[in-house]
Protein backbone atom coordinates (compact mmCIF):
# COMPACT_ATOMS: atom_id res chain seq x y z
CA UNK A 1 -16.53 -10.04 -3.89
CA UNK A 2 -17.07 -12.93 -1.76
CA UNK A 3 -18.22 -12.07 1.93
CA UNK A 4 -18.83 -14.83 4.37
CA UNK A 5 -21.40 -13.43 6.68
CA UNK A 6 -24.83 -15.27 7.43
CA UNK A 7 -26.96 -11.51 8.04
CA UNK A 8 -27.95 -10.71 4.12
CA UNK A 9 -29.14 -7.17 4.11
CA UNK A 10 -25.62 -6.61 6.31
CA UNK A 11 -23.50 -8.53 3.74
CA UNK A 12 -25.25 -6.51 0.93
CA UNK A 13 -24.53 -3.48 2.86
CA UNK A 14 -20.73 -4.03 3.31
CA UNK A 15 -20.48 -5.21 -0.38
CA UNK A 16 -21.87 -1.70 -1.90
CA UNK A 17 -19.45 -0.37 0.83
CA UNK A 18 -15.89 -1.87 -0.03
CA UNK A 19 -16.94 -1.67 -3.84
CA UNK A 20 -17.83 1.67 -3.96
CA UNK A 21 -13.79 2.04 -2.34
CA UNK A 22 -12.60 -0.34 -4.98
CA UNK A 23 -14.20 1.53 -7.79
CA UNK A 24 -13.30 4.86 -6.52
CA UNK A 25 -9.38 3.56 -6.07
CA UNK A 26 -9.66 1.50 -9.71
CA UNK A 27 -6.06 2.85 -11.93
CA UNK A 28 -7.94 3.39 -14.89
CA UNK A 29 -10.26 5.81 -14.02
CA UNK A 30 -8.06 7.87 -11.83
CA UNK A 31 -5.59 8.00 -14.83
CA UNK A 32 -8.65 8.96 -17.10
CA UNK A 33 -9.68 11.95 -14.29
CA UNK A 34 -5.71 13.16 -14.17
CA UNK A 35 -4.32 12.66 -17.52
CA UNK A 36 -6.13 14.11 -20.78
CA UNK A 37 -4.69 14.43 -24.30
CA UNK A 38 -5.92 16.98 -27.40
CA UNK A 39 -3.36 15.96 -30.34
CA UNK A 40 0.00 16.91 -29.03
CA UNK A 41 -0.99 18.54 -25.76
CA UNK A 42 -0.90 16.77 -22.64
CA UNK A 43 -2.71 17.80 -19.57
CA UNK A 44 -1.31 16.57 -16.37
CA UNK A 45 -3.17 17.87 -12.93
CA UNK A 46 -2.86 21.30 -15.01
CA UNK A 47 0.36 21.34 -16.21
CA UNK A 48 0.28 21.42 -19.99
CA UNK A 49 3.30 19.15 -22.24
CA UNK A 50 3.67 19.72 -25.61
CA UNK A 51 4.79 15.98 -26.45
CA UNK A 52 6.10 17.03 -29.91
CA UNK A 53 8.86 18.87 -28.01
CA UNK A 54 10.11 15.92 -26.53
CA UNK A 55 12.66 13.40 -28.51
CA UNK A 56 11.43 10.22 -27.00
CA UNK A 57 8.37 9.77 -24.74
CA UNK A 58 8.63 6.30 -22.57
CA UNK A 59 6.34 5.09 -19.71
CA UNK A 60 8.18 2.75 -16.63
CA UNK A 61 6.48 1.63 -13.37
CA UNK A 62 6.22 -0.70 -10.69
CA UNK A 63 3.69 -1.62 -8.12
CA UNK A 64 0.60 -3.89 -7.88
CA UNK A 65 -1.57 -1.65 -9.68
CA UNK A 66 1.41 -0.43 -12.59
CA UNK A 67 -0.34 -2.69 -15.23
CA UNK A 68 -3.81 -1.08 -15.52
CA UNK A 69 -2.19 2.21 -14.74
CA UNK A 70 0.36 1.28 -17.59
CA UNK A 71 -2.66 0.30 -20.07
CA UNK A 72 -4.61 3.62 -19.39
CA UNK A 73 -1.51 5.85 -20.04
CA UNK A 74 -0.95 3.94 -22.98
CA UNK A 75 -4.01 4.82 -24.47
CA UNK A 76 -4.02 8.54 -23.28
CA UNK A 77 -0.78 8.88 -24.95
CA UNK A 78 -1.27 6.77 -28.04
CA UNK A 79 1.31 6.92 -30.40
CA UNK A 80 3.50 9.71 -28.96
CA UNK A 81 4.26 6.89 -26.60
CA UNK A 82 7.64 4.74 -27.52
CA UNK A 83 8.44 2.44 -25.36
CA UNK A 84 8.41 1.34 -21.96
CA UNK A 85 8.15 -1.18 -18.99
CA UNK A 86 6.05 -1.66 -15.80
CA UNK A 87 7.07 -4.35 -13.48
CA UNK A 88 4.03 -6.23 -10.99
CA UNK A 89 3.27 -9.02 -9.10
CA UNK A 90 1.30 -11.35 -11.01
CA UNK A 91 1.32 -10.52 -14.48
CA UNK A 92 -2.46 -10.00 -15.87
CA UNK A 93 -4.32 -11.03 -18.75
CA UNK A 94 -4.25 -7.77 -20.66
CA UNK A 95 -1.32 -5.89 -20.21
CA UNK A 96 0.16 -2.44 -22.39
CA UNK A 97 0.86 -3.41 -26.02
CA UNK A 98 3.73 -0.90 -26.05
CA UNK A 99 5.58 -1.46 -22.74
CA UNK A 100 7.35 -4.81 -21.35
CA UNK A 101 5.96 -6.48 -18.55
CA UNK A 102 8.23 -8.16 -15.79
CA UNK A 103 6.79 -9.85 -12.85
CA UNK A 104 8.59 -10.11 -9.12
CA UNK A 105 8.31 -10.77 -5.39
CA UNK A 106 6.29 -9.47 -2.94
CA UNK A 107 6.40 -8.72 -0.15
CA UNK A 108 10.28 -10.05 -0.45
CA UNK A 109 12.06 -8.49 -2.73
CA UNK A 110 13.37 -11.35 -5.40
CA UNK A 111 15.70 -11.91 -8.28
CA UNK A 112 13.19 -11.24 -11.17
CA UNK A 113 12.80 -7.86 -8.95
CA UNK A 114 16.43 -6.89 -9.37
CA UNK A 115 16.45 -8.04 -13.38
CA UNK A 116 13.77 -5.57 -13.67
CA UNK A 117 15.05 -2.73 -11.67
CA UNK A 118 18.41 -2.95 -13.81
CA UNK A 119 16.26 -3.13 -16.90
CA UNK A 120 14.47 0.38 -15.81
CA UNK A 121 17.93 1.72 -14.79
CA UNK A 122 19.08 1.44 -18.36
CA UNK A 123 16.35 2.12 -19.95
CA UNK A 124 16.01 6.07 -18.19
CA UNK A 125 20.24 6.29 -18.65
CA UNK A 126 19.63 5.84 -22.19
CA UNK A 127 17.70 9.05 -22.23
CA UNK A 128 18.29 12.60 -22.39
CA UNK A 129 17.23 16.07 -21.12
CA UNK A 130 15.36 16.40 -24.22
CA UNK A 131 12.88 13.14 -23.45
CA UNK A 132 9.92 12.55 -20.70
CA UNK A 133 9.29 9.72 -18.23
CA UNK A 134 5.73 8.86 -17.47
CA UNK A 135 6.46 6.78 -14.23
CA UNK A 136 3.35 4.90 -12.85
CA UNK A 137 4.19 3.81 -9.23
CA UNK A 138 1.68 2.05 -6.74
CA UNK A 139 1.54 0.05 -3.37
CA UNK A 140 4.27 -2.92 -3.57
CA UNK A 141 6.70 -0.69 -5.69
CA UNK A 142 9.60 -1.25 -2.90
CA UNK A 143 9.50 -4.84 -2.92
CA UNK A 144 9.13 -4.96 -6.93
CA UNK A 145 11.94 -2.65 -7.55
CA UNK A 146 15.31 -4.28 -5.88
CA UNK A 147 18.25 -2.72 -6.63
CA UNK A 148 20.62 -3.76 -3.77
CA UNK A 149 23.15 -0.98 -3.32
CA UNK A 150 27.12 -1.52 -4.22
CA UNK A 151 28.78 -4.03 -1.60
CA UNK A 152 25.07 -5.60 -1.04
CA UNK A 153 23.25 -8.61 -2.46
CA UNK A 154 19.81 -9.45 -2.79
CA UNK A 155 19.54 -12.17 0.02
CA UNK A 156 21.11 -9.22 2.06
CA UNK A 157 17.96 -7.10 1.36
CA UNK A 158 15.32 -10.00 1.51
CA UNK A 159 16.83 -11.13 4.95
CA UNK A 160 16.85 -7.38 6.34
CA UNK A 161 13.28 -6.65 4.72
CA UNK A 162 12.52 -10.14 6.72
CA UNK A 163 13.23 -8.81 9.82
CA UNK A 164 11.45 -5.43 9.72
CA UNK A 165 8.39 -6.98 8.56
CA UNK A 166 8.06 -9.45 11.44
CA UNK A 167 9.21 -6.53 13.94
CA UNK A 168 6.88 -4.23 13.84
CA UNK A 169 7.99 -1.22 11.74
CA UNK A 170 6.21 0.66 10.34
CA UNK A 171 6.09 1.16 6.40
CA UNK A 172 7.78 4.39 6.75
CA UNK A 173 10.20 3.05 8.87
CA UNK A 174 10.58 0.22 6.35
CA UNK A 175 10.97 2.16 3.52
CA UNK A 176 13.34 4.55 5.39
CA UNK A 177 16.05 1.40 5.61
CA UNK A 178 15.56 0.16 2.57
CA UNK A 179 16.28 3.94 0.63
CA UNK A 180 19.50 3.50 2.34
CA UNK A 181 20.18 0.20 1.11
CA UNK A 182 19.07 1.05 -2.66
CA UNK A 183 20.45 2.08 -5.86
CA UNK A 184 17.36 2.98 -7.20
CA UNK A 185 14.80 4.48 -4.30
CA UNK A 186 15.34 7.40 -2.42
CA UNK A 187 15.29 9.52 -5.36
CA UNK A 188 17.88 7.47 -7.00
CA UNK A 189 15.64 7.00 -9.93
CA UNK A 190 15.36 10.29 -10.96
CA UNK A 191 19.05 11.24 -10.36
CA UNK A 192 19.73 7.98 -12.83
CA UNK A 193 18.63 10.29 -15.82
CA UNK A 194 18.50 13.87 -17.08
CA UNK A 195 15.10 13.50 -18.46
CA UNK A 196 12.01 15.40 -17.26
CA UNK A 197 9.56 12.89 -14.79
CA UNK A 198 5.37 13.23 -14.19
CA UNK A 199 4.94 10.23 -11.89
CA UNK A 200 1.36 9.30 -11.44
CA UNK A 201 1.07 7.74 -7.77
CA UNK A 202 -1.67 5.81 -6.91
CA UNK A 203 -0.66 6.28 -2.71
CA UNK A 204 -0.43 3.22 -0.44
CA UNK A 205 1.08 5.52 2.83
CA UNK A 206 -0.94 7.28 5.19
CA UNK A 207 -0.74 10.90 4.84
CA UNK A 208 0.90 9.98 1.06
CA UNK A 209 4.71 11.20 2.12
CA UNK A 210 6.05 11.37 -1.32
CA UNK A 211 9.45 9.82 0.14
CA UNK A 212 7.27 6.58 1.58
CA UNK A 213 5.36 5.32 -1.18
CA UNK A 214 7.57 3.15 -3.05
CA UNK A 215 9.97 4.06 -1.33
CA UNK A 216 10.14 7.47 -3.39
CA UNK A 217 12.29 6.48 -6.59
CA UNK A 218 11.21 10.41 -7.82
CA UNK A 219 10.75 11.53 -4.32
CA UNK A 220 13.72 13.48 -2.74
CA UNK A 221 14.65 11.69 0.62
CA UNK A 222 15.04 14.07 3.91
CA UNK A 223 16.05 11.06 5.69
CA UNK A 224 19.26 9.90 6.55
CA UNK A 225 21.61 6.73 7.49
CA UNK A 226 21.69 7.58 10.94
CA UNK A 227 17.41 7.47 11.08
CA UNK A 228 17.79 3.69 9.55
CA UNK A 229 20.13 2.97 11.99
CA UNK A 230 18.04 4.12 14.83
CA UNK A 231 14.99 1.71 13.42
CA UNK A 232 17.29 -1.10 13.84
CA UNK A 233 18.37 -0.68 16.84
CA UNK A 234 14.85 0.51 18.38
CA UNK A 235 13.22 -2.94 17.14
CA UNK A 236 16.49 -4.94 18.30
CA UNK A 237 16.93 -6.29 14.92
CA UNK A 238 20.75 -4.74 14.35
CA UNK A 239 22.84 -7.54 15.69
CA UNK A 240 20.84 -10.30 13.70
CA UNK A 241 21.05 -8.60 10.27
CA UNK A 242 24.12 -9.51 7.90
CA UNK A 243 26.99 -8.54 8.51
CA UNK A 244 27.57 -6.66 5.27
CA UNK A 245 24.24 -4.36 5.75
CA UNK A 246 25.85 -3.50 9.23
CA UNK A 247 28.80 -3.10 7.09
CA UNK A 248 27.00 -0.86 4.75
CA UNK A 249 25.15 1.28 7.52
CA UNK A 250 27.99 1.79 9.33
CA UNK A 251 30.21 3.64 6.02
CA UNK A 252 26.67 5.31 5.93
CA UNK A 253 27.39 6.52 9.08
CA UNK A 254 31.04 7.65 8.77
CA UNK A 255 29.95 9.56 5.38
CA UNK A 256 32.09 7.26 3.10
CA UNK A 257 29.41 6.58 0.74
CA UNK A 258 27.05 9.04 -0.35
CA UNK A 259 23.31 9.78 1.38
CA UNK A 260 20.44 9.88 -0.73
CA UNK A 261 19.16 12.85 -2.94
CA UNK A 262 17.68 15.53 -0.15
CA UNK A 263 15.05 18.29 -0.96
CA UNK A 264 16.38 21.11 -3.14
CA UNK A 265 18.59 19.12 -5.01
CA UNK A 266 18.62 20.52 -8.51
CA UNK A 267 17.40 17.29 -10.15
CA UNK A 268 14.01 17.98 -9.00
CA UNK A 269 13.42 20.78 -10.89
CA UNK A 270 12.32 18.91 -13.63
CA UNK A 271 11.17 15.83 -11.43
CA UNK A 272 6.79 16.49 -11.16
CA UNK A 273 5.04 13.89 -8.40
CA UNK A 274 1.56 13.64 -8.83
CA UNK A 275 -1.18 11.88 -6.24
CA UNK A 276 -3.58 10.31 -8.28
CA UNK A 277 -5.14 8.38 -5.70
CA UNK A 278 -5.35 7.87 -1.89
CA UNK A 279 -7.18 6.33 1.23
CA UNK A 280 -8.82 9.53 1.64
CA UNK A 281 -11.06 9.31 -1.74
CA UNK A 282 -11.64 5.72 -0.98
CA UNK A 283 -13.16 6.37 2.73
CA UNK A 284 -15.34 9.56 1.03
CA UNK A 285 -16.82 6.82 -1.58
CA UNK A 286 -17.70 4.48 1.94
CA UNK A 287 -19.19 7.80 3.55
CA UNK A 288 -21.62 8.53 0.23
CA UNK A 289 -22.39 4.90 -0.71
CA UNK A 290 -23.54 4.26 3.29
CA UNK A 291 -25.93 7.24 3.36
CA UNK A 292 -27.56 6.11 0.38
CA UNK A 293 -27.72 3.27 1.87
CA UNK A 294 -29.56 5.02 4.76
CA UNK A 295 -26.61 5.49 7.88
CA UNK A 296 -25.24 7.99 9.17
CA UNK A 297 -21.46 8.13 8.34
CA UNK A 298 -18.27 9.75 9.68
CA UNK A 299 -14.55 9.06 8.80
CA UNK A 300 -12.93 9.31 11.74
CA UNK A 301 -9.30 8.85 10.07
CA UNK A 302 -7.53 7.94 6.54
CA UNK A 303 -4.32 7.58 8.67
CA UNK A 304 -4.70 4.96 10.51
CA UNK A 305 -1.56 3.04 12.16
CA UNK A 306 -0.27 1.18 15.45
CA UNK A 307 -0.34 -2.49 16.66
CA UNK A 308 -2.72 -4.35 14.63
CA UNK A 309 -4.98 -5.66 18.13
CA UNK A 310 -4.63 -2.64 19.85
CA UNK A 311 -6.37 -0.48 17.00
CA UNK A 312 -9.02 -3.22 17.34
CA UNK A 313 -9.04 -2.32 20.80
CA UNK A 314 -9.59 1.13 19.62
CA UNK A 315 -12.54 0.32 16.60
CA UNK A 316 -14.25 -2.25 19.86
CA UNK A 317 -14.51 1.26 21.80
CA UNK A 318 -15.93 3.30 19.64
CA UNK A 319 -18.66 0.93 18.67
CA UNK A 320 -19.49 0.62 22.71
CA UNK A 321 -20.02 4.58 22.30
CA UNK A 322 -22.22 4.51 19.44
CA UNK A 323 -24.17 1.63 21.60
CA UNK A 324 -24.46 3.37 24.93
CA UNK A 325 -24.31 6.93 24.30
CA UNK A 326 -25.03 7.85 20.77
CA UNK A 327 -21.64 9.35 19.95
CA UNK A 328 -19.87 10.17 18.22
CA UNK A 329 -23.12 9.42 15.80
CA UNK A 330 -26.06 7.66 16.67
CA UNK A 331 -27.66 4.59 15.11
CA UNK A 332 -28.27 4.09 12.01
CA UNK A 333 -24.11 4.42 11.81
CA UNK A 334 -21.38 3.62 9.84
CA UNK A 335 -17.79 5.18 11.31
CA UNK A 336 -14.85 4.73 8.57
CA UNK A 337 -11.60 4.55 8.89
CA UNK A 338 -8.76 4.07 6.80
CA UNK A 339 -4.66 3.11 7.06
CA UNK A 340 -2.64 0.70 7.68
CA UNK A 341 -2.05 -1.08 10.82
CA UNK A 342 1.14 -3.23 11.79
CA UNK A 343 1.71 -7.09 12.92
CA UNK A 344 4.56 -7.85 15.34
CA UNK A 345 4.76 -11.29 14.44
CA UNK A 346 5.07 -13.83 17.77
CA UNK A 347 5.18 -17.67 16.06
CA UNK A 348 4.40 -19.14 13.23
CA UNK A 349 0.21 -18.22 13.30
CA UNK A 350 -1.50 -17.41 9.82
CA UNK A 351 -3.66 -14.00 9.58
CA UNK A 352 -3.15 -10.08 8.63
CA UNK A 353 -3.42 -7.16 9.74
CA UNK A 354 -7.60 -6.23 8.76
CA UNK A 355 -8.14 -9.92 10.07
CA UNK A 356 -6.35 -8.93 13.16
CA UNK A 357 -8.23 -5.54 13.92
CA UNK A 358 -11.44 -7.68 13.20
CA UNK A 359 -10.78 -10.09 15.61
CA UNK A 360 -9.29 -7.79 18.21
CA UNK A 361 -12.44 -5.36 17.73
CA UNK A 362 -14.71 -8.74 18.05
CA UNK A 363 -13.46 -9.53 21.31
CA UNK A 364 -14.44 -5.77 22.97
CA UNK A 365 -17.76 -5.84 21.30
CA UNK A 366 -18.84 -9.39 23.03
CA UNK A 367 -21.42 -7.67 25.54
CA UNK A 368 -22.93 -4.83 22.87
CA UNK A 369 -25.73 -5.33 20.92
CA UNK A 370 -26.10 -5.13 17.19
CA UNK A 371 -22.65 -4.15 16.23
CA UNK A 372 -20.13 -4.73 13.51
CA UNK A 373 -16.51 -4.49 12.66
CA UNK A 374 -15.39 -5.43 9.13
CA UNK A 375 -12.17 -4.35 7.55
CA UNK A 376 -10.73 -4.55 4.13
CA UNK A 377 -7.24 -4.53 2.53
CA UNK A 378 -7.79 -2.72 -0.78
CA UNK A 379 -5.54 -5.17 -2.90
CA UNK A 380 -7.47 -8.16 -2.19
CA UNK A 381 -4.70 -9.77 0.35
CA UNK A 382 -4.58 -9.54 3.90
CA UNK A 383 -1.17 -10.08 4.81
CA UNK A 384 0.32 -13.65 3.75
CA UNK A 385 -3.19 -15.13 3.38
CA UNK A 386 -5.45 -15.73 0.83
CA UNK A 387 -8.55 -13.41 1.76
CA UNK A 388 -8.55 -9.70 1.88
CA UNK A 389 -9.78 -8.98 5.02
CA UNK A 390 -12.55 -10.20 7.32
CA UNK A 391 -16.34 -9.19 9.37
CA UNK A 392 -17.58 -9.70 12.60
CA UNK A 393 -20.42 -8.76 15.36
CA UNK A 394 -21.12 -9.02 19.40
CA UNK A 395 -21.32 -12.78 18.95
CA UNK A 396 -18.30 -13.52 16.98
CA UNK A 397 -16.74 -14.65 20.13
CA UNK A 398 -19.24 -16.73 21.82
CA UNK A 399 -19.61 -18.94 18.19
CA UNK A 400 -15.71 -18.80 17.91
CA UNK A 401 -15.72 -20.16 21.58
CA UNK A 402 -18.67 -22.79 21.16
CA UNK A 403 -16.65 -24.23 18.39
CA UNK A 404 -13.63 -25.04 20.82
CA UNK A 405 -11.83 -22.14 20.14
CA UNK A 406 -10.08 -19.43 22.30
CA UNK A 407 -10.13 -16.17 20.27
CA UNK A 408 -7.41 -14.61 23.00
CA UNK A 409 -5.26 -17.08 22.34
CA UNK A 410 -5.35 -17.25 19.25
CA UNK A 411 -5.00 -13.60 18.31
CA UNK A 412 -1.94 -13.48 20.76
CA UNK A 413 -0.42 -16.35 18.54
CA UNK A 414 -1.39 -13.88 15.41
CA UNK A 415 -3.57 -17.04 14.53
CA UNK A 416 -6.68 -14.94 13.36
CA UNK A 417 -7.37 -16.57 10.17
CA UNK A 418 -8.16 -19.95 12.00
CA UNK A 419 -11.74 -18.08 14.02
CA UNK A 420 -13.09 -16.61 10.79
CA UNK A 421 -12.07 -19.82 8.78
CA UNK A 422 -14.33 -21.93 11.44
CA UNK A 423 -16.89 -19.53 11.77
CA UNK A 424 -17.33 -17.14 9.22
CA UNK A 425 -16.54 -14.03 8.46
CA UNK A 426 -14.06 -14.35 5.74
CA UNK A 427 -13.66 -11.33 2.47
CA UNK A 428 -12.70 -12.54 -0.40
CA UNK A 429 -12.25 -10.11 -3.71
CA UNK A 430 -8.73 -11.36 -5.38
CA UNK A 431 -6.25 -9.39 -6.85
CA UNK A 432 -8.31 -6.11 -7.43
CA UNK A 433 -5.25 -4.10 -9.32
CA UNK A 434 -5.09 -1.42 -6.56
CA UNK A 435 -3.68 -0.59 -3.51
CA UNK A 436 -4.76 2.42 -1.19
CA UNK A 437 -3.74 0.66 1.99
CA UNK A 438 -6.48 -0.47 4.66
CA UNK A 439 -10.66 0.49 4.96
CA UNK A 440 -12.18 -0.45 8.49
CA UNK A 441 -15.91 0.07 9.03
CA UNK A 442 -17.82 -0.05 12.70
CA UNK A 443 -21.65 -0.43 11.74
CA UNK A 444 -24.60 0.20 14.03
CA UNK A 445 -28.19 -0.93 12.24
């Protein structure tokens, strides 16, 4: 981990910080804490498989972290495990000797995407009641797994994904359209086989809804067509999308094609969804690794959400509290917060969303004293950039400003990338083979 802040004992500081998240998010040793094997018996968060009663054990996923999560199941399992494949975004240098590895598009959903998501579709209607699906499913799954719905094509879903994404929405909100434009989310997955499903789900969504992450493939779906429909008309987006999705929405509407599986739907009786991993146990590891380190911590939040410089609005204010009045902890302090924040995107400006909060919290903390706002996207990428998030203190905006440049302006244009690029204040990790969505941390030495 790269971090390109001047202050060394406050660089050290935010390194053991965001590493002690990473390691606490890392696939394999959440798989290792959830899944344990004794000959044929498989524990699985208490629930106790005999593999030898199944006919065929197989392993499918998709998501940024599927690989690692993949590899560890693999060697839980060992050879009671046939078969499988895990699709990602960039394919890794180890990867599960058993299973087939496909790479695809993110955050667009792309061709190699829908190859894949046919080749999983086959795969689990080859099966029977008598077999079990280990399904691995992490952050990036709904862009990974594209299969368009009858009457749709994939430039139909990129174009529509497109739109939402520059919007405004929401992931749920996302992920709500997109069920509804799917053959294999939703639920869809599981009601593509009769075989009995643990998935292990490393959770990218605030408040892990079951039906958000990944858009739940295993996860019944209590919304509807006419909820997707609302989303697109709320963010105005309705009239530009193609004119077969408006098609498609609108037989969605009428009840001429079929709504996704809802709760109580008898195919999720043998369907078991397991969270493995969350924001939650990422922003506990900040909270112990800072008071070793001597703070006083408090996580304010693991669900985290809005307009991505108005929550840096929100982080600026509570570091002016900590400043003037103590509260809601005193100095030494480290506040933590976790989520995920949204970018309406104005123009053609380069940043993301922890890059945004940074620079939005920089700008209300230019008269404190001795305060810092750093935030981190746990997969190494801040939106379409190549950094994974970004740091800065009370005089982030004077250097950005002595250097010719008008932080306002540019974080209106969604520009952020350009102050920390000429300044400092840059995070760098790479691909770190999780995803637990956003951590944001407001230190007071």
């Amino acid at each position: 981990m790269h971090i390109n802040c001047s202050h060394g004992p406050l660089r050290r500081i935010l390194r053991h910080c965001f590493q002690a998240a990473l390691d606490a998010s890392d696939p394999k040793r959440l798989i290792d804490q959830q899944l344990t094997r004794r000959g044929p018996l498989l524990w699985i968060q208490g629930h106790r498989l005999d593999l030898r009663s199944f006919r065929r054990v197989v392993s499918i996923g998709a998501g940024k972290a599927s690989v690692p999560m993949a590899i560890a199941v693999e060697r839980i399992v060992g050879p009671f495990l046939q078969g499988g494949l895990v699709v990602t975004t960039d394919k890794p240098a180890r990867c599960p000797k058993s299973m087939m590895v496909r790479e695809a598009g993110h955050p667009l959903p792309d061709y190699r995407g829908q190859k894949a998501a046919h080749e999983i579709l086959q795969l689990v209607d080859s099966l029977t009641a008598q077999d079990l699906i280990l399904f691995v499913l992490s952050g990036g799954a709904s862009s990974l797994l594209s299969a368009p719905s009858p009457g749709l094509t994939l430039q139909n879903k990129r174009e529509t994904t497109r739109a939402l994404l520059r919007c405004g929405a929401t992931i749920r909100e996302i992920n709500i359209v997109r069920k509804h434009m799917s053959a294999i989310k939703g639920g869809r997955l599981a009601a593509a086989t009769p075989a009995t499903i643990y998935a292990l789900i490393l959770s990218d969504v605030p408040g892990d809804d079951l039906s958000t992450i990944g858009s739940g493939p295993t996860a019944p779906d209590p919304t509807t067509y006419e909820e997707a429909f609302a989303i697109l008309r709320r963010y105005r987006i309705w009239t530009a999308l193609p004119r077969a999705v408006r098609h498609h929405f609108q037989r969605g509407l009428a009840g001429t094609i079929p709504e996704t599986p809802k709760p109580n739907t008898p195919i999720f009786r043998r369907v078991h969804n397991c969270i493995i991993g969350n924001n939650v146990q990422a922003a506990s590891a900040i909270s112990r690794q800072a008071r070793r380190l001597g703070y006083r911590s408090l996580i304010l939040t693991s669900q985290l959400t809005g307009e991505a410089k108005e929550v840096g609005k929100v982080l600026g204010s509570i570091g002016k509290d900590i400043d003037r009045i103590g509260r809601p902890i005193s100095r030494p302090a480290c506040i933590i917060l976790g989520g995920e924040p949204t970018v309406t995107v104005h123009g053609s400006g380069k940043g993301g969303r922890a890059q945004e909060v940074v620079l939005g919290a920089a700008l209300a903390i230019a008269s404190q004293r001795k305060l810092w706002v750093a935030g981190l996207g746990t997969d190494g990428r801040d939106g379409p950039t190549d950094v994974a998030g970004a740091v800065a203190n009370d005089r982030f905006v004077a250097q950005c400003r002595a250097k010719g440049l008008d932080p306002h302006r540019l974080l209106a244009m969604h520009a952020s990338y350009a102050c920390f690029q000429a300044v400092g204040g840059h995070i760098r990790t790479g691909p770190t083979g999780t995803n637990v969505n956003d951590v944001y941390l407001i230190l007071a030495p």
